[in-house]
Each structure stands twice: as C-alpha cells, then as structure tokens.
Protein backbone atom coordinates (compact mmCIF):
# COMPACT_ATOMS: atom_id res chain seq x y z
CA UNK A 1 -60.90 -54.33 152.78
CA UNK A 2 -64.21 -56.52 151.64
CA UNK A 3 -66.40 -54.92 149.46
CA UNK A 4 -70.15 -55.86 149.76
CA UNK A 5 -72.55 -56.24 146.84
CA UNK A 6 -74.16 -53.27 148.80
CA UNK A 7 -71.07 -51.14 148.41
CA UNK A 8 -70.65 -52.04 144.75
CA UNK A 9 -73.92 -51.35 143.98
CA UNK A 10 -73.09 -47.90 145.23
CA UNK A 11 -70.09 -47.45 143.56
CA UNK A 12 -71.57 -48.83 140.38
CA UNK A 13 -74.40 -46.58 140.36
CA UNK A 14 -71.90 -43.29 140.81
CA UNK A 15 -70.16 -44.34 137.81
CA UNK A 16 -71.01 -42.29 134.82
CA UNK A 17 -72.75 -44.03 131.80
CA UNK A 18 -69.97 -43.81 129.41
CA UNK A 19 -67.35 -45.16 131.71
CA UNK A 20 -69.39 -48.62 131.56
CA UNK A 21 -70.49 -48.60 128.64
CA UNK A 22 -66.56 -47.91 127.17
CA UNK A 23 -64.82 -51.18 125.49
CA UNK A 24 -65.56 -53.86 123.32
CA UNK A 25 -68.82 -56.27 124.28
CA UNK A 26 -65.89 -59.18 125.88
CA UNK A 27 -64.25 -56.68 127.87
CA UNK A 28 -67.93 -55.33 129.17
CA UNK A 29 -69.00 -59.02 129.82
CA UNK A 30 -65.34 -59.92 131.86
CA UNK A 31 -65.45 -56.56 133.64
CA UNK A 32 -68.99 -56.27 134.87
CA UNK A 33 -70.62 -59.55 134.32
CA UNK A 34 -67.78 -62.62 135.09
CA UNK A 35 -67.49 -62.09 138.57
CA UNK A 36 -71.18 -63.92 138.89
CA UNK A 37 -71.28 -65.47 135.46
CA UNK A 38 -68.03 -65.87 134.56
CA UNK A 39 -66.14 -64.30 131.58
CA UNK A 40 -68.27 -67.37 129.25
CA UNK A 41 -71.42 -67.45 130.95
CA UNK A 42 -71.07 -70.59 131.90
CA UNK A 43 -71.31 -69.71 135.54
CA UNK A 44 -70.47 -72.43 138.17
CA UNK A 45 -72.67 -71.11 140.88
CA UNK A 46 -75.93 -72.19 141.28
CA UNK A 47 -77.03 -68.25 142.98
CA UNK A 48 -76.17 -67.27 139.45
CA UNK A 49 -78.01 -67.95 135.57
CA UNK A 50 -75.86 -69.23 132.93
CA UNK A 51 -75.91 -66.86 129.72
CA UNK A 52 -73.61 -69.39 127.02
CA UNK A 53 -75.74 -69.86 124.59
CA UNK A 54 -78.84 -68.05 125.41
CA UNK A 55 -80.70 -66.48 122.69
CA UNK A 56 -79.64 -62.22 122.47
CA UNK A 57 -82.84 -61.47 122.21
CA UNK A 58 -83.59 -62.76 125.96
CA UNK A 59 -81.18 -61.57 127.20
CA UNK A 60 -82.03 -58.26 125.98
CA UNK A 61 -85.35 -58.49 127.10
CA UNK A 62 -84.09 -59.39 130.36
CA UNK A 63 -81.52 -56.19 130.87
CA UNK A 64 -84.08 -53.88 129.71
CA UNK A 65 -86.49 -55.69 132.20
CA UNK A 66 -83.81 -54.83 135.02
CA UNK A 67 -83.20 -51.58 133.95
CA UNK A 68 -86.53 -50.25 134.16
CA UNK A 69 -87.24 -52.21 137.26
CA UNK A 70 -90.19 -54.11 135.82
CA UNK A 71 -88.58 -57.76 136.21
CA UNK A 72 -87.68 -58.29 140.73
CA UNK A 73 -86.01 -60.56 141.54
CA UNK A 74 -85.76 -60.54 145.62
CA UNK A 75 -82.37 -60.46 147.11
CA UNK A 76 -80.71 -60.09 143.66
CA UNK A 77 -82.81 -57.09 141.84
CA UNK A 78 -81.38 -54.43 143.44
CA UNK A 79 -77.48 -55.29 142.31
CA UNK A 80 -78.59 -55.75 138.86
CA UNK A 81 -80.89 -52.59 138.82
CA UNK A 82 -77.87 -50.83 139.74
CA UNK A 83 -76.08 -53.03 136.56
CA UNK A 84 -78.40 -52.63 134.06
CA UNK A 85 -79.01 -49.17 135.01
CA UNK A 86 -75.75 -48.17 133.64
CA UNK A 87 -75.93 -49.72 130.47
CA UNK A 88 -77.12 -47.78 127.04
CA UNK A 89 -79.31 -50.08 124.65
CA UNK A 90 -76.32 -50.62 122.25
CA UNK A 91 -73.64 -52.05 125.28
CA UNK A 92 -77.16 -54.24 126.42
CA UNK A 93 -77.28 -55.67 122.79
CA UNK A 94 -73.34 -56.25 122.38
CA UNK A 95 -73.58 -57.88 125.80
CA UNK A 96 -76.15 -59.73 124.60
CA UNK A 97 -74.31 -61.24 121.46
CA UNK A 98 -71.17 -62.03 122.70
CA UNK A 99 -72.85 -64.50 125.58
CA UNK A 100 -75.29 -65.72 123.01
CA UNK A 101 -72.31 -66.64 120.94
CA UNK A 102 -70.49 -68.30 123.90
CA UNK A 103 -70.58 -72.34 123.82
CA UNK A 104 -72.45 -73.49 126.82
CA UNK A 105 -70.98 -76.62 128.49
CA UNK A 106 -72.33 -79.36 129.97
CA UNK A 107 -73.77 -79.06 133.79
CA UNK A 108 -71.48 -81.42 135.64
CA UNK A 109 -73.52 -80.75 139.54
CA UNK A 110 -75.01 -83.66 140.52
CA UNK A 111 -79.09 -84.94 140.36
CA UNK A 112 -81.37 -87.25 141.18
CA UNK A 113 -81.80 -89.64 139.17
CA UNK A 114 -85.34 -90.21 140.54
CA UNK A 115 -86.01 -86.83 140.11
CA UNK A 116 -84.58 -86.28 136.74
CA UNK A 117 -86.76 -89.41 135.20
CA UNK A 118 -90.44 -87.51 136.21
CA UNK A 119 -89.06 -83.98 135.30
CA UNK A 120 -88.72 -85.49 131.60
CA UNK A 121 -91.76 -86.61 131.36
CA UNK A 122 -93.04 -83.39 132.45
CA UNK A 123 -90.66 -81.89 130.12
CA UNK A 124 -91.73 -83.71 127.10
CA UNK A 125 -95.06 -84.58 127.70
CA UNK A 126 -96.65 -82.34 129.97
CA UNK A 127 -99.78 -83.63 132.10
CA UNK A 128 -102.56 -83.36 130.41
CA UNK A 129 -104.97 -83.88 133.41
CA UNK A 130 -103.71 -80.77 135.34
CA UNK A 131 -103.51 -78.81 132.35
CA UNK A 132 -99.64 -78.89 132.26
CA UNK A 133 -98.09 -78.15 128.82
CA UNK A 134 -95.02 -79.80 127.66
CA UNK A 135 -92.14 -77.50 128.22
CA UNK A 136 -90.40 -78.71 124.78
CA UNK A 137 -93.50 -76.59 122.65
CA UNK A 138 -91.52 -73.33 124.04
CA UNK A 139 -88.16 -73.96 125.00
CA UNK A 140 -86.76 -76.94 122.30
CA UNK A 141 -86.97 -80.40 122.90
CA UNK A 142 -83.48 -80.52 124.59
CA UNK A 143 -84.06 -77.38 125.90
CA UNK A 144 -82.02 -75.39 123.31
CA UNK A 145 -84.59 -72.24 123.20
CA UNK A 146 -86.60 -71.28 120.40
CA UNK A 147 -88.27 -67.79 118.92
CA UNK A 148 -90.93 -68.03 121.79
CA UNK A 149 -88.50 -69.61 125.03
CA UNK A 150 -84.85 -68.88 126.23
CA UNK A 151 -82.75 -71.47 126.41
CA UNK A 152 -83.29 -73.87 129.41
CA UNK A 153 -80.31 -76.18 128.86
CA UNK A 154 -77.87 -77.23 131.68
CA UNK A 155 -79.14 -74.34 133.78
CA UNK A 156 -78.52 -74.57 137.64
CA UNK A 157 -81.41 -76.79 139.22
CA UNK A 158 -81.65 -73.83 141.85
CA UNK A 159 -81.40 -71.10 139.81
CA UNK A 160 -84.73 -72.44 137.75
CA UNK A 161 -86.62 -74.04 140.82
CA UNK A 162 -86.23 -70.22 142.08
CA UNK A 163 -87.47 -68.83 139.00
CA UNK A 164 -90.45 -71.07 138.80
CA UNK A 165 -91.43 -69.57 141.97
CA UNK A 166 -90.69 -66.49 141.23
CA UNK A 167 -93.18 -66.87 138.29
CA UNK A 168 -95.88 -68.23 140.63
CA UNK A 169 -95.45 -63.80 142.42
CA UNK A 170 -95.56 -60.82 141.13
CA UNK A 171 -91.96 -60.28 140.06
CA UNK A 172 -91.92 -60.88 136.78
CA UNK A 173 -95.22 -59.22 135.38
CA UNK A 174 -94.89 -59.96 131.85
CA UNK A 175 -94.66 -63.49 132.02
CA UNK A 176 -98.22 -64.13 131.81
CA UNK A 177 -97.94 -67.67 130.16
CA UNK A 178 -95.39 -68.97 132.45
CA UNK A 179 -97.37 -67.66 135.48
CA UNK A 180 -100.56 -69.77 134.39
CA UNK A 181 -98.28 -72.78 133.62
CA UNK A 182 -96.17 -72.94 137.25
CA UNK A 183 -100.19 -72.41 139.27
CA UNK A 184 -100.42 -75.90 137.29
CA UNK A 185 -97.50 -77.60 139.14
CA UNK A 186 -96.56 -78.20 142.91
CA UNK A 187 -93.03 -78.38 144.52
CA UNK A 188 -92.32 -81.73 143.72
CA UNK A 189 -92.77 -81.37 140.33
CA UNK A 190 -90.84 -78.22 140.10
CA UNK A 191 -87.90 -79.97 142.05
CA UNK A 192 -87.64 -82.50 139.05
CA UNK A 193 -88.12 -80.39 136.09
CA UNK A 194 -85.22 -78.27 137.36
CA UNK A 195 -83.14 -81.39 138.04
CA UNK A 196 -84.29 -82.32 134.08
CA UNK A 197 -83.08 -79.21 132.99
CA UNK A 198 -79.91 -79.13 134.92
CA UNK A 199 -79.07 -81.95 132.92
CA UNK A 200 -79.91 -81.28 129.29
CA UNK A 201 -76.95 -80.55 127.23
C-alpha cells in the first residue's frame, strides 16, 4: 500500500523521541533524511536542498528553525515540522556534521547559458544602482559559504529561485538581510542567479 507524506508525517510524529534519535549520525541521516536528500546530501531532486557540504552550523540553525516552527516553508513545512520535531539538539548537531562533512558533487541539470552569464554578474558584482549587493560578500566567491552565508554551491536552480521568494514573505522571519536584498531584484534576475548557482562547483 502507498504511503503519503501525510501518513508519514503521522506516523513520524507518534514515534517516541528516543526511537529517532537512536543510532549513529549516518544511520539517522540514511534512515530519516535520504529518502529526499539522499544518504550524501547530494540530492538529485530539484523539490529537495542539497546538504554535502553545507556548513553544521546552518544546518543547525535550520532544524531548530523547523522544530520550533519559526522557519515555513509552504507545502514542505509541515513534513519537516513533524521531522525536526523528533529530533533532540545533540541528533540535530550529529546530523548536522556528518552532511557538512559529505563531499558535494557537481550539479550536472542543465542551464541557460544566457541565464547563467547575468546571474554571475549579479553574483559577483551586484548592481549597484538598485542597491543589489554582490552575493560573493556572504556566501564565498564560488559560493562555498562562509561564517555569515550557507553554502550556495551547485544547489538546485528551483530549490533557490523558491527560496528567494520565499524570502521576499513572511516565512522565514529571521532573515532580515536576505529579505531587504530579494525586494531589490525581480524574477528575471532571480531566474539567473539560481541558474549561476546551480552551476558553481
């Protein structure tokens, strides 16, 4: 018989703490996080983040965000409330290390090349005349992540075109900086930053 996210999140949210949080931080990641991210983060589904690589910290942040329901994500919040609900802060921060320590590979989905050229300009320059910052002063100039942004590196064009609107809501509060910076860009210029990023490596 199929089992819905819907169901899952159910069953997931029946389960007793210690029953998810049992096991080493690999077999947490393969049993509760591969199915969407796969067991090295380096998901191949553009519905779904890739974690190889990203710094702990962020992803940290992020969990605890999810658990106490301050970061929404529309369709996808309430499956990973239900998630990070059932995770202690230790199992978040062993979670959290093992993907960080995971080698991300290369995004092989195709871009536009069109697209790709004026999202690294944006990227690396910014635009001055809209007030646009260069994404590189946060996030690395290849998009490896620093202290102050995750890493943006062969990330799924959709996942981060999605995200920059997200940003432009209410869904993820805390992101005050990143909600000023995506009022400063429109949808074609979000389309080819995300195709930028999808191809950084």
């Amino acid at each position: 018989m199929k089992i819905t996210k819907i169901a899952l999140f159910g069953m997931i949210s029946l389960l007793p703490l210690q029953v998810i949080a049992a096991g080493s931080a690999e077999d947490l990641a393969r049993q509760w996080c591969a199915n969407c991210h796969t067991a090295d983060g380096n998901s191949s589904s553009p519905l779904f983040p890739r974690l190889a690589g990203q710094q702990a910290g962020y992803i940290v942040k992020q969990l605890q965000a999810l658990k106490n329901h301050s970061r929404s994500d529309e369709s996808a919040h309430d499956y990973m409330w239900g998630i990070a609900a059932t995770l202690d802060d230790k199992t978040i921060a062993d979670i959290a290390e093992y993907f960080s320590s995971q080698k991300p590979l290369p995004n092989t989905a195709a871009v536009e090349p069109g697209l790709a050229t004026q999202g690294a300009q944006l990227f690396r320059n910014g635009n001055e005349a809209k007030g646009t910052p260069p994404c590189m002063a946060c996030h690395g100039p290849n998009g490896e992540g620093s202290e102050v942004g995750p890493r943006l590196a062969g990330q799924h064009a959709a996942y981060v075109e999605k995200q920059l609107h997200v940003f432009a809501s209410t869904q993820r509060p805390s992101a005050v900086e990143m909600q000023a910076i995506v009022k400063t860009l429109d949808d074609k210029e979000i389309q080819a930053l995300a195709a930028y990023i999808q191809a950084l490596h």
